[in-house]
Protein backbone atom coordinates (compact mmCIF):
# COMPACT_ATOMS: atom_id res chain seq x y z
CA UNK A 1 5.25 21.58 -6.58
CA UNK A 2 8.10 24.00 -6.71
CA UNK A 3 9.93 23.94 -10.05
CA UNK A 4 13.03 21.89 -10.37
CA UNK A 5 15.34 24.98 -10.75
CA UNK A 6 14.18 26.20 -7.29
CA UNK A 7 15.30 23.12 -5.57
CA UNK A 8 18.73 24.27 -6.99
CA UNK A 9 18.88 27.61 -5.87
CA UNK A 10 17.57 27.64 -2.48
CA UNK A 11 20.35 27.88 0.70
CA UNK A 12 22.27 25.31 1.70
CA UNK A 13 25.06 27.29 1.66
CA UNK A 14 26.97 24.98 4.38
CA UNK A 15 26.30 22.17 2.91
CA UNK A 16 28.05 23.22 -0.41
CA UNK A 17 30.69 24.50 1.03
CA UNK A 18 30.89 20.96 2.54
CA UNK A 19 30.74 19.15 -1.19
CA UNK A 20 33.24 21.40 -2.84
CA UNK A 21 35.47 20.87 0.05
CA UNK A 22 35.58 17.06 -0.38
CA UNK A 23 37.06 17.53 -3.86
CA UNK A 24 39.16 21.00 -2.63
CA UNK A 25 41.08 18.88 0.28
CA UNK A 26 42.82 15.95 -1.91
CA UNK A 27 43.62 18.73 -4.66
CA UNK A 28 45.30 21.04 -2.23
CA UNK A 29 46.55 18.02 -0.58
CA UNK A 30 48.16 16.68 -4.44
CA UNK A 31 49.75 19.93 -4.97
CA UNK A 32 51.21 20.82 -1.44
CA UNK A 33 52.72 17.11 -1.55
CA UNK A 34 54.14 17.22 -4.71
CA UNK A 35 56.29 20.72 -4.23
CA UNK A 36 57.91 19.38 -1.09
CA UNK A 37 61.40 18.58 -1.52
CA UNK A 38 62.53 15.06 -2.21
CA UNK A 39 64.40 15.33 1.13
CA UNK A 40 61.23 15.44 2.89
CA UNK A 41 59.75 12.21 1.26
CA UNK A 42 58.33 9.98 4.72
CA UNK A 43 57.04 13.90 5.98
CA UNK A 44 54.83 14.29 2.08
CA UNK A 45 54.29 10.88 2.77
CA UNK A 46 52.62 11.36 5.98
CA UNK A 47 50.98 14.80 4.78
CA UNK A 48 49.26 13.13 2.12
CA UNK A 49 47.74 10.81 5.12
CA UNK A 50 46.26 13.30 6.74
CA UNK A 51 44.88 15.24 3.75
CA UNK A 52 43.27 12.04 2.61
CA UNK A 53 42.04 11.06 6.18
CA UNK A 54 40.72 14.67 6.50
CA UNK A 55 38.69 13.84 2.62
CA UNK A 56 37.34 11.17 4.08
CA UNK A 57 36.28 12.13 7.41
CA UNK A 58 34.35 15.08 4.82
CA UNK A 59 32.94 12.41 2.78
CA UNK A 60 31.15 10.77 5.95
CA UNK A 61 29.51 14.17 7.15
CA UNK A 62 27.59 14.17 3.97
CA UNK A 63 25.02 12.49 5.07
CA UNK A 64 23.55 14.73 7.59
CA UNK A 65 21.99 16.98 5.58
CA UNK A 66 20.07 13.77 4.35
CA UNK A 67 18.62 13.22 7.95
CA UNK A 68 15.99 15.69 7.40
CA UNK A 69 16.91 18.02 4.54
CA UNK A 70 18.33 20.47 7.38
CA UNK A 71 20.69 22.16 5.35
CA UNK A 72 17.63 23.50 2.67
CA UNK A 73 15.69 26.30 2.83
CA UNK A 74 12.23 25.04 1.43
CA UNK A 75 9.52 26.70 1.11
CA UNK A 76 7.27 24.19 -0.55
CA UNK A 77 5.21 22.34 1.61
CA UNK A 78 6.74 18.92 0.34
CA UNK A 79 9.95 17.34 0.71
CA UNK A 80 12.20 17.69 -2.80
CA UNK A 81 11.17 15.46 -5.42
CA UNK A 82 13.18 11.81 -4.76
CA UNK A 83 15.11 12.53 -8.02
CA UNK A 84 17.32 15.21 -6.68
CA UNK A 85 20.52 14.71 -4.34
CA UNK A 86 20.46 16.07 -0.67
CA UNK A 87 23.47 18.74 -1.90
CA UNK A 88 23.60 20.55 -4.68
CA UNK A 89 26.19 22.96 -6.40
CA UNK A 90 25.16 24.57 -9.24
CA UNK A 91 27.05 27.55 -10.81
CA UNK A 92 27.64 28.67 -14.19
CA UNK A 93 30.95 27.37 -15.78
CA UNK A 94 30.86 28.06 -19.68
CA UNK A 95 27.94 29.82 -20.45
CA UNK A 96 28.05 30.10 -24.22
CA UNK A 97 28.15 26.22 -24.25
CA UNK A 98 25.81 25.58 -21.66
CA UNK A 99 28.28 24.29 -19.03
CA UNK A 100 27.69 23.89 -15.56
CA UNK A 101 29.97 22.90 -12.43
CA UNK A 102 26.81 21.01 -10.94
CA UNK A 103 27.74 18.42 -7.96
CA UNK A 104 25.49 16.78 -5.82
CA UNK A 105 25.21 13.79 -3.80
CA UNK A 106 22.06 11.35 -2.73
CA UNK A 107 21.78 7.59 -2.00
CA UNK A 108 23.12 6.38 -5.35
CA UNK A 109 26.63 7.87 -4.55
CA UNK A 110 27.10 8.73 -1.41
CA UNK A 111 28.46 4.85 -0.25
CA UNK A 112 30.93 5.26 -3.29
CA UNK A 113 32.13 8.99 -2.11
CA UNK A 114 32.79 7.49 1.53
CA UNK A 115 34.92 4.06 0.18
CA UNK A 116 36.80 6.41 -2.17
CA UNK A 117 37.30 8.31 0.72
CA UNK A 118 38.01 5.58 2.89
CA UNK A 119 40.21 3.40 0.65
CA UNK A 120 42.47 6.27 -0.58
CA UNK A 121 43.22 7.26 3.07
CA UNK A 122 44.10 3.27 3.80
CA UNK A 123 46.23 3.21 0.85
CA UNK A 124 48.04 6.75 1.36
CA UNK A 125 48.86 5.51 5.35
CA UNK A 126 50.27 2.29 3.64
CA UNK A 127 52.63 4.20 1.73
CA UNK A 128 54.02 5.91 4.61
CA UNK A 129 54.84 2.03 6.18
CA UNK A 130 55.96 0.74 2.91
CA UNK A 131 56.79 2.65 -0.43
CA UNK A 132 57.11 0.17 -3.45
CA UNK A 133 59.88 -0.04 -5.15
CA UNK A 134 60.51 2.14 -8.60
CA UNK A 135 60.59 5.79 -7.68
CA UNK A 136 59.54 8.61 -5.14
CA UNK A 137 56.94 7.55 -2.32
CA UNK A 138 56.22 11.24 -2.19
CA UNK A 139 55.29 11.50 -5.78
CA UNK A 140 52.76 8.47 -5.49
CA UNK A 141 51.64 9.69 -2.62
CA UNK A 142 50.12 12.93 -4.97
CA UNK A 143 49.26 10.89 -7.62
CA UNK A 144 46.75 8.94 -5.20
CA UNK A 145 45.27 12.29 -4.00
CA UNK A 146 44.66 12.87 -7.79
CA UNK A 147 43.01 10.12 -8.49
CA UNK A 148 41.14 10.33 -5.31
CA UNK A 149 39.93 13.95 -6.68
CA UNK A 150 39.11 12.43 -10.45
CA UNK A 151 37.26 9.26 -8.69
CA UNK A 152 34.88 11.40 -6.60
CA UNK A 153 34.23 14.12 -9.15
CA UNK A 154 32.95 11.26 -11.29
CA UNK A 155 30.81 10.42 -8.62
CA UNK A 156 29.76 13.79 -7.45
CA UNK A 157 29.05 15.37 -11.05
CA UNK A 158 26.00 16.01 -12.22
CA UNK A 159 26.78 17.80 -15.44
CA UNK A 160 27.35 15.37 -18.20
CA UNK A 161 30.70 17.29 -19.40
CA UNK A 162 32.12 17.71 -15.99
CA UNK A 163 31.53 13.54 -15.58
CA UNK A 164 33.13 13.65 -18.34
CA UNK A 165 36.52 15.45 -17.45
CA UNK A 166 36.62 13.66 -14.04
CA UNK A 167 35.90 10.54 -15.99
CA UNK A 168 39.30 11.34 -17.61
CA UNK A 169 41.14 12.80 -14.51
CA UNK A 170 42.11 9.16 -13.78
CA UNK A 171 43.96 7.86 -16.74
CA UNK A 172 47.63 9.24 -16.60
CA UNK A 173 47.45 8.92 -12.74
CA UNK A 174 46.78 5.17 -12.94
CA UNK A 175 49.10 5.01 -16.21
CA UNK A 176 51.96 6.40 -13.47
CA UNK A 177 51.37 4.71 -10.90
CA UNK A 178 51.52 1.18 -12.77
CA UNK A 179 54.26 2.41 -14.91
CA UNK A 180 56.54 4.12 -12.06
CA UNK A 181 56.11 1.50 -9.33
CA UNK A 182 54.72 -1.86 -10.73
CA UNK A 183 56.16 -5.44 -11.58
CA UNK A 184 59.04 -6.20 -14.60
CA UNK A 185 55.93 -5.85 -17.16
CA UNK A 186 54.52 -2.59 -15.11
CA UNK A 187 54.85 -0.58 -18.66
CA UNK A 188 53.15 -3.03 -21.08
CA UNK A 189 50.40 -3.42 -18.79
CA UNK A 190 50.08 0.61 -18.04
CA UNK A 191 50.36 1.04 -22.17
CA UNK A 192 47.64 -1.55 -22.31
CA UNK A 193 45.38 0.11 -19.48
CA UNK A 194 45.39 3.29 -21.65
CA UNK A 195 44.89 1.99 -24.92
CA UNK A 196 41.59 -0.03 -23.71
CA UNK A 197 40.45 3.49 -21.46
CA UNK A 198 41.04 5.76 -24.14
CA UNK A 199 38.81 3.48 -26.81
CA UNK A 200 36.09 4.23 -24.12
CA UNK A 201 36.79 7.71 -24.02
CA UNK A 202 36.19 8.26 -27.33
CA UNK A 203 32.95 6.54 -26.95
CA UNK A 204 31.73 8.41 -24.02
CA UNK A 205 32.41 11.84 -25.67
CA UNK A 206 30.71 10.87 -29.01
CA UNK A 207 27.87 9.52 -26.37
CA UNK A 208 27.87 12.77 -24.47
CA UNK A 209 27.93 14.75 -27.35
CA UNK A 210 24.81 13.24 -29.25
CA UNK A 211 22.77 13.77 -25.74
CA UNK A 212 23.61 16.90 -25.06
CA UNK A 213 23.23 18.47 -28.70
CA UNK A 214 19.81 16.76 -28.81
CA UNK A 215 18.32 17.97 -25.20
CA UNK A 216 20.09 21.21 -25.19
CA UNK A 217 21.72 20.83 -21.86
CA UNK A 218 24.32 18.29 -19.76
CA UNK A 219 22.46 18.16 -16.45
CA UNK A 220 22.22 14.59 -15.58
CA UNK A 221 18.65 15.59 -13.06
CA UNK A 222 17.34 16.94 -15.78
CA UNK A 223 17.97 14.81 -18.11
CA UNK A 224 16.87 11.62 -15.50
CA UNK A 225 14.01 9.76 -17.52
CA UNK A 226 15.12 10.85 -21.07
CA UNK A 227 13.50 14.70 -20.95
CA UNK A 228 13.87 15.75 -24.20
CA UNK A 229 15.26 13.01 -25.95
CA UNK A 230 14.38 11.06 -28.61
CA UNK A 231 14.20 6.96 -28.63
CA UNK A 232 16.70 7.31 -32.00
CA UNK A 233 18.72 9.41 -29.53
CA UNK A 234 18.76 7.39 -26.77
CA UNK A 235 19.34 3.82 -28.33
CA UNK A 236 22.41 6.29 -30.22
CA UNK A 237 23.60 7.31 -26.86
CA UNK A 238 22.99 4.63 -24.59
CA UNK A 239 25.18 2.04 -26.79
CA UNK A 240 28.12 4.39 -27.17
CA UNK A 241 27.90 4.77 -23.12
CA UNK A 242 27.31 0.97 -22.44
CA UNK A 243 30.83 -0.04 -24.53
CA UNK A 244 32.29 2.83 -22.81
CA UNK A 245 31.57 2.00 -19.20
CA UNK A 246 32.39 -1.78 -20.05
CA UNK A 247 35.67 -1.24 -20.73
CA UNK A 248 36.12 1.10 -17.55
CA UNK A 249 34.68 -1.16 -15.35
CA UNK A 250 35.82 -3.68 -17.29
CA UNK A 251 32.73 -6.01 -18.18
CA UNK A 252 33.66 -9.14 -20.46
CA UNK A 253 34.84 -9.09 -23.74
CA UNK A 254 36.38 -5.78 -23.18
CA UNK A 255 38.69 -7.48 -19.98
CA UNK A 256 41.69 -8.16 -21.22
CA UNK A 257 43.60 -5.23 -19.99
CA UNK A 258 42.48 -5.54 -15.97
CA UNK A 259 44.24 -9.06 -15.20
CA UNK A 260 48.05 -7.40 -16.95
CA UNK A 261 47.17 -4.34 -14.95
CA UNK A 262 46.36 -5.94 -11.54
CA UNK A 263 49.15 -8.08 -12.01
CA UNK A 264 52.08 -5.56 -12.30
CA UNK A 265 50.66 -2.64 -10.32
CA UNK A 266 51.72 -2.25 -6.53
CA UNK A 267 49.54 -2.80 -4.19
CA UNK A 268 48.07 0.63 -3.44
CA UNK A 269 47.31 0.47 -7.00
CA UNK A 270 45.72 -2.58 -7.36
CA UNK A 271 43.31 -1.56 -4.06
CA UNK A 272 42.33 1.77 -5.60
CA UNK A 273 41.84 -0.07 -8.77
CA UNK A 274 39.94 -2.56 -7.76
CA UNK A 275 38.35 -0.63 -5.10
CA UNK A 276 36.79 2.25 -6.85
CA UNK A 277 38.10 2.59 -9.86
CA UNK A 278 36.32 -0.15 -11.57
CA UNK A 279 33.16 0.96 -10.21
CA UNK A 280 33.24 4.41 -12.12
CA UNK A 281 31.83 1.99 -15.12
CA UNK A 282 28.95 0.52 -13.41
CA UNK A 283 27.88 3.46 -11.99
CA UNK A 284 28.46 5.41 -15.31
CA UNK A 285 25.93 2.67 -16.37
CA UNK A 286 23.59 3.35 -13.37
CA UNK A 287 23.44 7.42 -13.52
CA UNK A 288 24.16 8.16 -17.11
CA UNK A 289 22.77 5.06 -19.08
CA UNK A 290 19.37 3.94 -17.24
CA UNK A 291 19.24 7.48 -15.96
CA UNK A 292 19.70 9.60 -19.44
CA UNK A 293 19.07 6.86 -21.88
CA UNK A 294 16.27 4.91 -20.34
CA UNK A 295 14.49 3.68 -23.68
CA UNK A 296 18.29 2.45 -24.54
CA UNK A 297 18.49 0.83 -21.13
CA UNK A 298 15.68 -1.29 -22.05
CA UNK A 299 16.53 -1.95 -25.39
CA UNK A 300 19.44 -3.31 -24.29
CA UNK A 301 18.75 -5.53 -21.14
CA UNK A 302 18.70 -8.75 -22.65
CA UNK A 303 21.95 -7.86 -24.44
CA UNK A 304 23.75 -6.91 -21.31
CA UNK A 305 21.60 -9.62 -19.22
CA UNK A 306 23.54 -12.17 -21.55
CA UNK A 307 26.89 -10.55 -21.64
CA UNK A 308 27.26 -10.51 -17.75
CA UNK A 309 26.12 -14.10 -17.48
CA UNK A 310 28.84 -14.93 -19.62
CA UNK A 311 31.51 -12.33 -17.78
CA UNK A 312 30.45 -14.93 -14.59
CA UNK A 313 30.84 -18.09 -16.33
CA UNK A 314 33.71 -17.48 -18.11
CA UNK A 315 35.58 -15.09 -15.48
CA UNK A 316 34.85 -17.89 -13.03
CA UNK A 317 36.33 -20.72 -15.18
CA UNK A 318 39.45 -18.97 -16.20
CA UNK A 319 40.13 -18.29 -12.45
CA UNK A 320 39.95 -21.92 -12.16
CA UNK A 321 43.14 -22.21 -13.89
CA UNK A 322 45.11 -19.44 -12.76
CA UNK A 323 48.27 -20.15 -11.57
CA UNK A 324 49.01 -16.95 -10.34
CA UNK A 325 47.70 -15.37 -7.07
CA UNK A 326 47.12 -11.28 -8.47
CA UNK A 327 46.02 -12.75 -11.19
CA UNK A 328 43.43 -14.62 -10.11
CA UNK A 329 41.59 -12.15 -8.01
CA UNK A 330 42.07 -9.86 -11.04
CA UNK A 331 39.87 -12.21 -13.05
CA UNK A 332 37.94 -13.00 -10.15
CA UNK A 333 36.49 -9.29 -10.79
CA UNK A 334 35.35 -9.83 -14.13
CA UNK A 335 32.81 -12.21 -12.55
CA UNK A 336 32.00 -10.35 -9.39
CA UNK A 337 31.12 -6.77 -12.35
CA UNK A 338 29.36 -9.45 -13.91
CA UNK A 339 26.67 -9.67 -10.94
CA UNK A 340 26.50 -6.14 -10.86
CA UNK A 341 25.39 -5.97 -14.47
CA UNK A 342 23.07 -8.79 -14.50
CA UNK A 343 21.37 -6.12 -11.63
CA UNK A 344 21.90 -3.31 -13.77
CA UNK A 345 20.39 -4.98 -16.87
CA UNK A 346 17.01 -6.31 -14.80
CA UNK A 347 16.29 -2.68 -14.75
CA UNK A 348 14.10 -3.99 -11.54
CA UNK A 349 14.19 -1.84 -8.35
CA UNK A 350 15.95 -5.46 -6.55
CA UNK A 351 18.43 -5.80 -9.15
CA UNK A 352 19.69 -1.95 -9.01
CA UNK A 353 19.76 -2.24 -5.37
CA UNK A 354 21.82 -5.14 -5.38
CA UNK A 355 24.14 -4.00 -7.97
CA UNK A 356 24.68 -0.41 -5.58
CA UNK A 357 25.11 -2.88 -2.75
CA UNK A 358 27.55 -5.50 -4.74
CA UNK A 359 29.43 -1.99 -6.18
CA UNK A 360 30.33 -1.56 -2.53
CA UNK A 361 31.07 -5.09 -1.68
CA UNK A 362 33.18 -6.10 -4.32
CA UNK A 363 35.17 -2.90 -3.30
CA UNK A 364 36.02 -3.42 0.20
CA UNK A 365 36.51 -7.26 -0.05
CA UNK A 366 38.41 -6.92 -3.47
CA UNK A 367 40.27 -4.07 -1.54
CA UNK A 368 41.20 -6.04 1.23
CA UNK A 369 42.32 -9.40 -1.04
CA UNK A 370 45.00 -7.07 -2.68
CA UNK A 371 46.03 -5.58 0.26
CA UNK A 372 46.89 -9.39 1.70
CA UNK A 373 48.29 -10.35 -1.80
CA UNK A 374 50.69 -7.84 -2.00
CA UNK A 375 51.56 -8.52 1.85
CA UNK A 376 52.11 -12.09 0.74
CA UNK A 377 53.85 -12.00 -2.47
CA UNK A 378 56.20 -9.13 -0.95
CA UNK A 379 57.29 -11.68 1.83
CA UNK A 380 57.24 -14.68 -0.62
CA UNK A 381 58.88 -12.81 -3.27
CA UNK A 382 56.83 -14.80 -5.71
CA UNK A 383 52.52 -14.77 -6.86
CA UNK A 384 52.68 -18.36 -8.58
CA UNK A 385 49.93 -20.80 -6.15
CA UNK A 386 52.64 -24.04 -6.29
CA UNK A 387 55.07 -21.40 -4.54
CA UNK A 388 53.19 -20.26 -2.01
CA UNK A 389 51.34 -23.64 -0.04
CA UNK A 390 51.62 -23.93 3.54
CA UNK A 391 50.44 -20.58 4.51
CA UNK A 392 48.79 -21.32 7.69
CA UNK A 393 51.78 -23.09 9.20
CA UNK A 394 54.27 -20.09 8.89
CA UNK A 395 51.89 -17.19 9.41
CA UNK A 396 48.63 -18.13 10.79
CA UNK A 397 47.21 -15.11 10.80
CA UNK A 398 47.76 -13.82 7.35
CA UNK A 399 46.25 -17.07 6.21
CA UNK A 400 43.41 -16.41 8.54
CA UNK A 401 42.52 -12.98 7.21
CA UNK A 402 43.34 -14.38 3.48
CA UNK A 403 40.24 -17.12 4.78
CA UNK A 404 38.42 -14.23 5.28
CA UNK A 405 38.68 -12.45 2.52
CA UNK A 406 37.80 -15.31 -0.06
CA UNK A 407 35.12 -16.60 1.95
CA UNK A 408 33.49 -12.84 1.98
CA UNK A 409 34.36 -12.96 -1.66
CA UNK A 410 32.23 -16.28 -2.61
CA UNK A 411 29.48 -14.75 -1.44
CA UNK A 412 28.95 -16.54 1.99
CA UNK A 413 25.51 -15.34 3.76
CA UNK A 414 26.37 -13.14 6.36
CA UNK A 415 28.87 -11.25 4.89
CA UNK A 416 29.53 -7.98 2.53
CA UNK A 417 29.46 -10.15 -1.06
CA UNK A 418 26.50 -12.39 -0.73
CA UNK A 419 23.48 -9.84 -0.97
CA UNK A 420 24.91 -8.42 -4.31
CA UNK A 421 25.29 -11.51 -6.24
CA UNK A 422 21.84 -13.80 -4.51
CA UNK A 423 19.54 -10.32 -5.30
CA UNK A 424 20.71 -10.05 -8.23
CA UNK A 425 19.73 -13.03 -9.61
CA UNK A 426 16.54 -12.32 -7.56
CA UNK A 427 16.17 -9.71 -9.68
CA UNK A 428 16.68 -11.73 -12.96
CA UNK A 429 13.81 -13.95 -11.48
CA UNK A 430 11.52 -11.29 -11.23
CA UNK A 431 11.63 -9.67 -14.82
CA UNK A 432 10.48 -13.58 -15.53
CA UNK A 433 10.24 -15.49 -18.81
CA UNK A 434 12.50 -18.11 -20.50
CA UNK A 435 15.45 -15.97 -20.78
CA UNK A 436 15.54 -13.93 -17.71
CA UNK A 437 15.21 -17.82 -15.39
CA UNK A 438 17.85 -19.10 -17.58
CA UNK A 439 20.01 -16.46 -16.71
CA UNK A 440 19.15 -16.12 -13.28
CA UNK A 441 19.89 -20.10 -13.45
CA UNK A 442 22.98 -19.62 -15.03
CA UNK A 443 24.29 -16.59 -12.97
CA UNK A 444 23.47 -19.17 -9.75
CA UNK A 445 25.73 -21.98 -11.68
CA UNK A 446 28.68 -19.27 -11.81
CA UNK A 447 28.05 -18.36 -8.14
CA UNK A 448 28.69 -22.20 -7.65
CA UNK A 449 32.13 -21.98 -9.68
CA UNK A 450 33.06 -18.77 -7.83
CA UNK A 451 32.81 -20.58 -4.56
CA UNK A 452 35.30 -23.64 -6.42
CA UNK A 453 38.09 -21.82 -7.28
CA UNK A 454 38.20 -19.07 -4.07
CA UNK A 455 38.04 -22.91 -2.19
CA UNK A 456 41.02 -24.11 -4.28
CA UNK A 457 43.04 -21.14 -3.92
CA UNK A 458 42.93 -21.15 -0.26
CA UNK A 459 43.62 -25.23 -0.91
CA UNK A 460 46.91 -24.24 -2.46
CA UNK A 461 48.17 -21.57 -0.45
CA UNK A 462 47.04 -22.55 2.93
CA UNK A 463 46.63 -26.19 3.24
CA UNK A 464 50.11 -28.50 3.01
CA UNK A 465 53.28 -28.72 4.65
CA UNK A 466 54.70 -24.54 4.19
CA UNK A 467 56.90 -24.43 1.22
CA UNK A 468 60.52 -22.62 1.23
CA UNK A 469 59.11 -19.31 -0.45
CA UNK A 470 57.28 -18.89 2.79
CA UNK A 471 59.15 -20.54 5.15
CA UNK A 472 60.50 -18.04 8.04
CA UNK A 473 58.33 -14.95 6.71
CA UNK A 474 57.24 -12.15 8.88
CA UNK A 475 53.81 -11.86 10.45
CA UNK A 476 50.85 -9.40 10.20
CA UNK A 477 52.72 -5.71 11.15
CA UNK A 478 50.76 -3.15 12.98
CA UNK A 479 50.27 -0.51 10.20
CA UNK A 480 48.99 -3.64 7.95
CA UNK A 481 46.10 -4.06 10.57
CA UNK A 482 45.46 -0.48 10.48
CA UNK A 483 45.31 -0.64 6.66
CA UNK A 484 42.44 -3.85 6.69
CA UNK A 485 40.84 -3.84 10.22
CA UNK A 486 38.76 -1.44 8.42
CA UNK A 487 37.93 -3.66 5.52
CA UNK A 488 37.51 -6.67 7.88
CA UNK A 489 34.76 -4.46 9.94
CA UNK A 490 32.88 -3.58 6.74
CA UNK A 491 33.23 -6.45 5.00
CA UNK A 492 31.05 -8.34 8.04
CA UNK A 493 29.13 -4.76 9.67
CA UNK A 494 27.61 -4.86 5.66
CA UNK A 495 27.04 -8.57 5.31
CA UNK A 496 24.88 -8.34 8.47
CA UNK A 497 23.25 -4.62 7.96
CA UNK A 498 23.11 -4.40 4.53
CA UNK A 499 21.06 -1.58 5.27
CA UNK A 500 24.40 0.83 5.69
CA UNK A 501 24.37 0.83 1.79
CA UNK A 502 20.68 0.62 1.06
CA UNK A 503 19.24 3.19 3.63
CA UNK A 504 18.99 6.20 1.62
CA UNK A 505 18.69 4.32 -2.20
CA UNK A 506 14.74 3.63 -2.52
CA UNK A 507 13.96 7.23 -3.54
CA UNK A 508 16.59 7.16 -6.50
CA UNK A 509 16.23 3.75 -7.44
CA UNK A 510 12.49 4.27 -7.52
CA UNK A 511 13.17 7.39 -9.95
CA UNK A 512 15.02 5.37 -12.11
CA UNK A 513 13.02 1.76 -12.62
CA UNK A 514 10.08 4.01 -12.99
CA UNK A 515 11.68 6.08 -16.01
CA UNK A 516 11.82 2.11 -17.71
CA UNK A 517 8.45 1.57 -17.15
């Protein structure tokens, strides 16, 4: 077998140029946006389009050297072992410290490259239609190129101290674009967003400190399966990273800052948010916890098993009594991150696959619902349910596509959200005994509730004679279906090929549920 280090250095030289471009273009894109003059606002606006359709376009062609290992030069006789990504860039960053710039992609990341890509170049062409009110479309036009850049070097690193730092890329981008173009309470909730992040921060770096003083080195292949750790280590580690990623992500108790957030940021906010920003925690939790920190990982399960039940149930209760429409599809995340953990903590090949697969889900239907709540409560002028009944009788189609959207979102067979949330509790099934059925019972109860109060908001805003706040408003405009025919497409293409997320994640996922063995 050839040694792990001469996976790394062997050609692929096209390929690499490829990865480093996909974080180059939005970072050339930021800065050439943000020196244009303020006269040239709608032309920045537009540039920024392009630069993040280009990223994007990138971000699909990443999979080809996956077809057949193409772009590598190997001269083992074997294909490379199924922990390492198709790509790799490895070059020397801070030697004395042991610092790498090491990015790669494989099967784990790649879906959640192409939906940053995707969803950033969605939300950077709705800017160009519509600008939100508060300050310079131009300037949060950049800003979404930066967090684009930030989102995917989280995804892409492979160096524990580089995750790190584009771990952190993301928090005074989001902090401006809440603050500079969000609701009445836009700077509460941005002071609030920042306070919770940088609590995690803390943790992370104490978390990636104590693993990489005790193996000697940051990279995350490496390091896959706890080489050179300790089980003190690891339990150390892998609880400073799981209260870390759970308030990124944000997993209940550590919530309380996403539904303030949601609620006052504009809408290209609250779709990159939602999108792909919350997903940086669970896959933190994927690569770096069960990855690094297996013996933590398992340690841990029933712990996190029992905390994401409860994220379900109680996310799914309090959305029951929402009165307020951003709010409740804020909340209505809490539950959806708490499938994805019950996955994660199953530590079962099933339930890592369907937390990867409800990662993706929850971000292109959670994507698309704040795309069409923003539409509405821009033409309504108001969020609050008891304004906003009567939907369907003043703009059928909006209320169609809001039908949609919830229905994906409850988890109805055939589309993007149900494999996520029925494997996962598949998965809890399969670990077995009295407290894995329970939750697996339980997690089934709150898949029940979610399906009650998506019903009931779509009662309220749809249903009934059309109330004055949306009485005479405007109907679906053409660059609003370019912005969520994409979304619509995905939402059903994945519900009925879940495969376009799974294809290439059996090799990693077998890596990892092997290290917990």
């Amino acid at each position: 077998m050839t040694p792990y280090r001469d996976y790394l250095t062997t050609g692929g030289s096209a390929a690499q140029v490829l990865l480093i471009a996909v974080l180059a273009v939005p970072a050339l894109g930021a800065l050439v946006v943000a020196v244009l003059p303020a006269a040239r606002d709608r032309a920045a606006r537009i540039l920024a389009t392009v630069f993040a359709t280009v990223t994007f376009v990138l971000t699909t062609l990443l999979a080809v050297p996956e077809a057949d290992y193409g772009w590598f030069a190997y001269t083992a006789s074997d294909r490379p072992p199924a922990v390492l990504p198709w790509i790799n860039v490895n070059v020397s960053w801070v030697p004395a410290l042991g610092i790498d710039f090491h990015l790669g992609v494989d099967g784990i990341s790649y879906p959640l490259v192409v939906l940053t890509g995707l969803l950033t170049a969605l939300c950077c062409a709705y800017t160009v239609w519509k600008v939100p009110a508060g300050g310079s479309g131009r300037t949060l036009a950049a800003l979404l190129l930066v967090l684009e850049v930030g989102i995917l070097g989280t995804f892409l690193a492979l160096d524990l101290v580089l995750f790190f730092i584009f771990f952190e890329v993301v928090l005074l981008p989001m902090y401006a674009v809440i603050a500079g173009w969000g609701g009445p309470r836009r700077r509460h909730a941005a002071r609030k967003f920042v306070l919770y992040t940088l609590f995690g921060s803390v943790l992370l770096l104490l978390g990636v400190f104590t693993v990489v003083v005790a193996a000697g080195t940051g990279d995350l292949m490496a390091l896959t399966g706890g080489t050179g750790l300790s089980r003190t280590v690891q339990l150390t580690a892998f609880a400073l990273f799981a209260v870390a990623f759970a308030v990124k992500a944000p997993l209940w108790p550590l919530h309380s800052w996403l539904p303030d957030a949601h609620t006052e940021a504009p809408t290209v906010g609250s779709v990159i948010l939602a999108g792909v920003l919350l997903k940086m925690g669970t896959y933190g939790l994927i690569r770096v916890g069960v990855g690094v920190t297996p013996l933590g990982a398992v340690w841990a399960a029933p712990a996190l098993g029992i905390l994401a039940v409860a994220a379900i149930i109680v996310g799914s209760l309090v959305c029951l009594r929402q009165t307020e429409l951003k709010r409740l599809i804020a909340y209505s995340s809490v539950g959806h991150m708490g499938f994805v953990l019950l996955g994660i903590a199953t530590l079962t090949a099933t339930g890592l696959q369907a937390a990867l697969l409800g990662n993706v889900a929850h971000g292109v239907i959670t994507g698309l619902l704040f795309f069409l709540a923003g539409a509405i409560k821009d033409r309504a002028h108001t969020g609050a349910l008891a304004d906003l009944g009567g939907l369907r009788e003043t703009a059928p189609r909006l209320a169609g596509l809001l039908g949609f959207a919830a229905i994906a979102s409850l988890g109805l067979p055939g589309l993007a959200g149900f494999w996520g949330e029925a494997f996962a509790v598949v998965g809890a099934t399969e670990r077995g005994g009295p407290l894995w059925l329970t939750l697996a019972i339980l997690a089934a109860i709150g898949g029940a509730l979610t399906a009650a109060y998506f019903l009931r908001l779509l009662r309220r805003i749809t249903h009934g004679p059309a109330t004055p706040a949306v009485t005479g408003i405007a109907g679906i405009s053409r660059p609003e279906w370019l912005a969520w025919s994409p979304l619509v497409l995905l939402a059903l293409a994945i519900g009925l090929v879940p495969a376009l997320v799974l294809a290439a994640t059996a090799d990693p996922v077998a890596a990892l549920t092997g290290a917990v063995r």
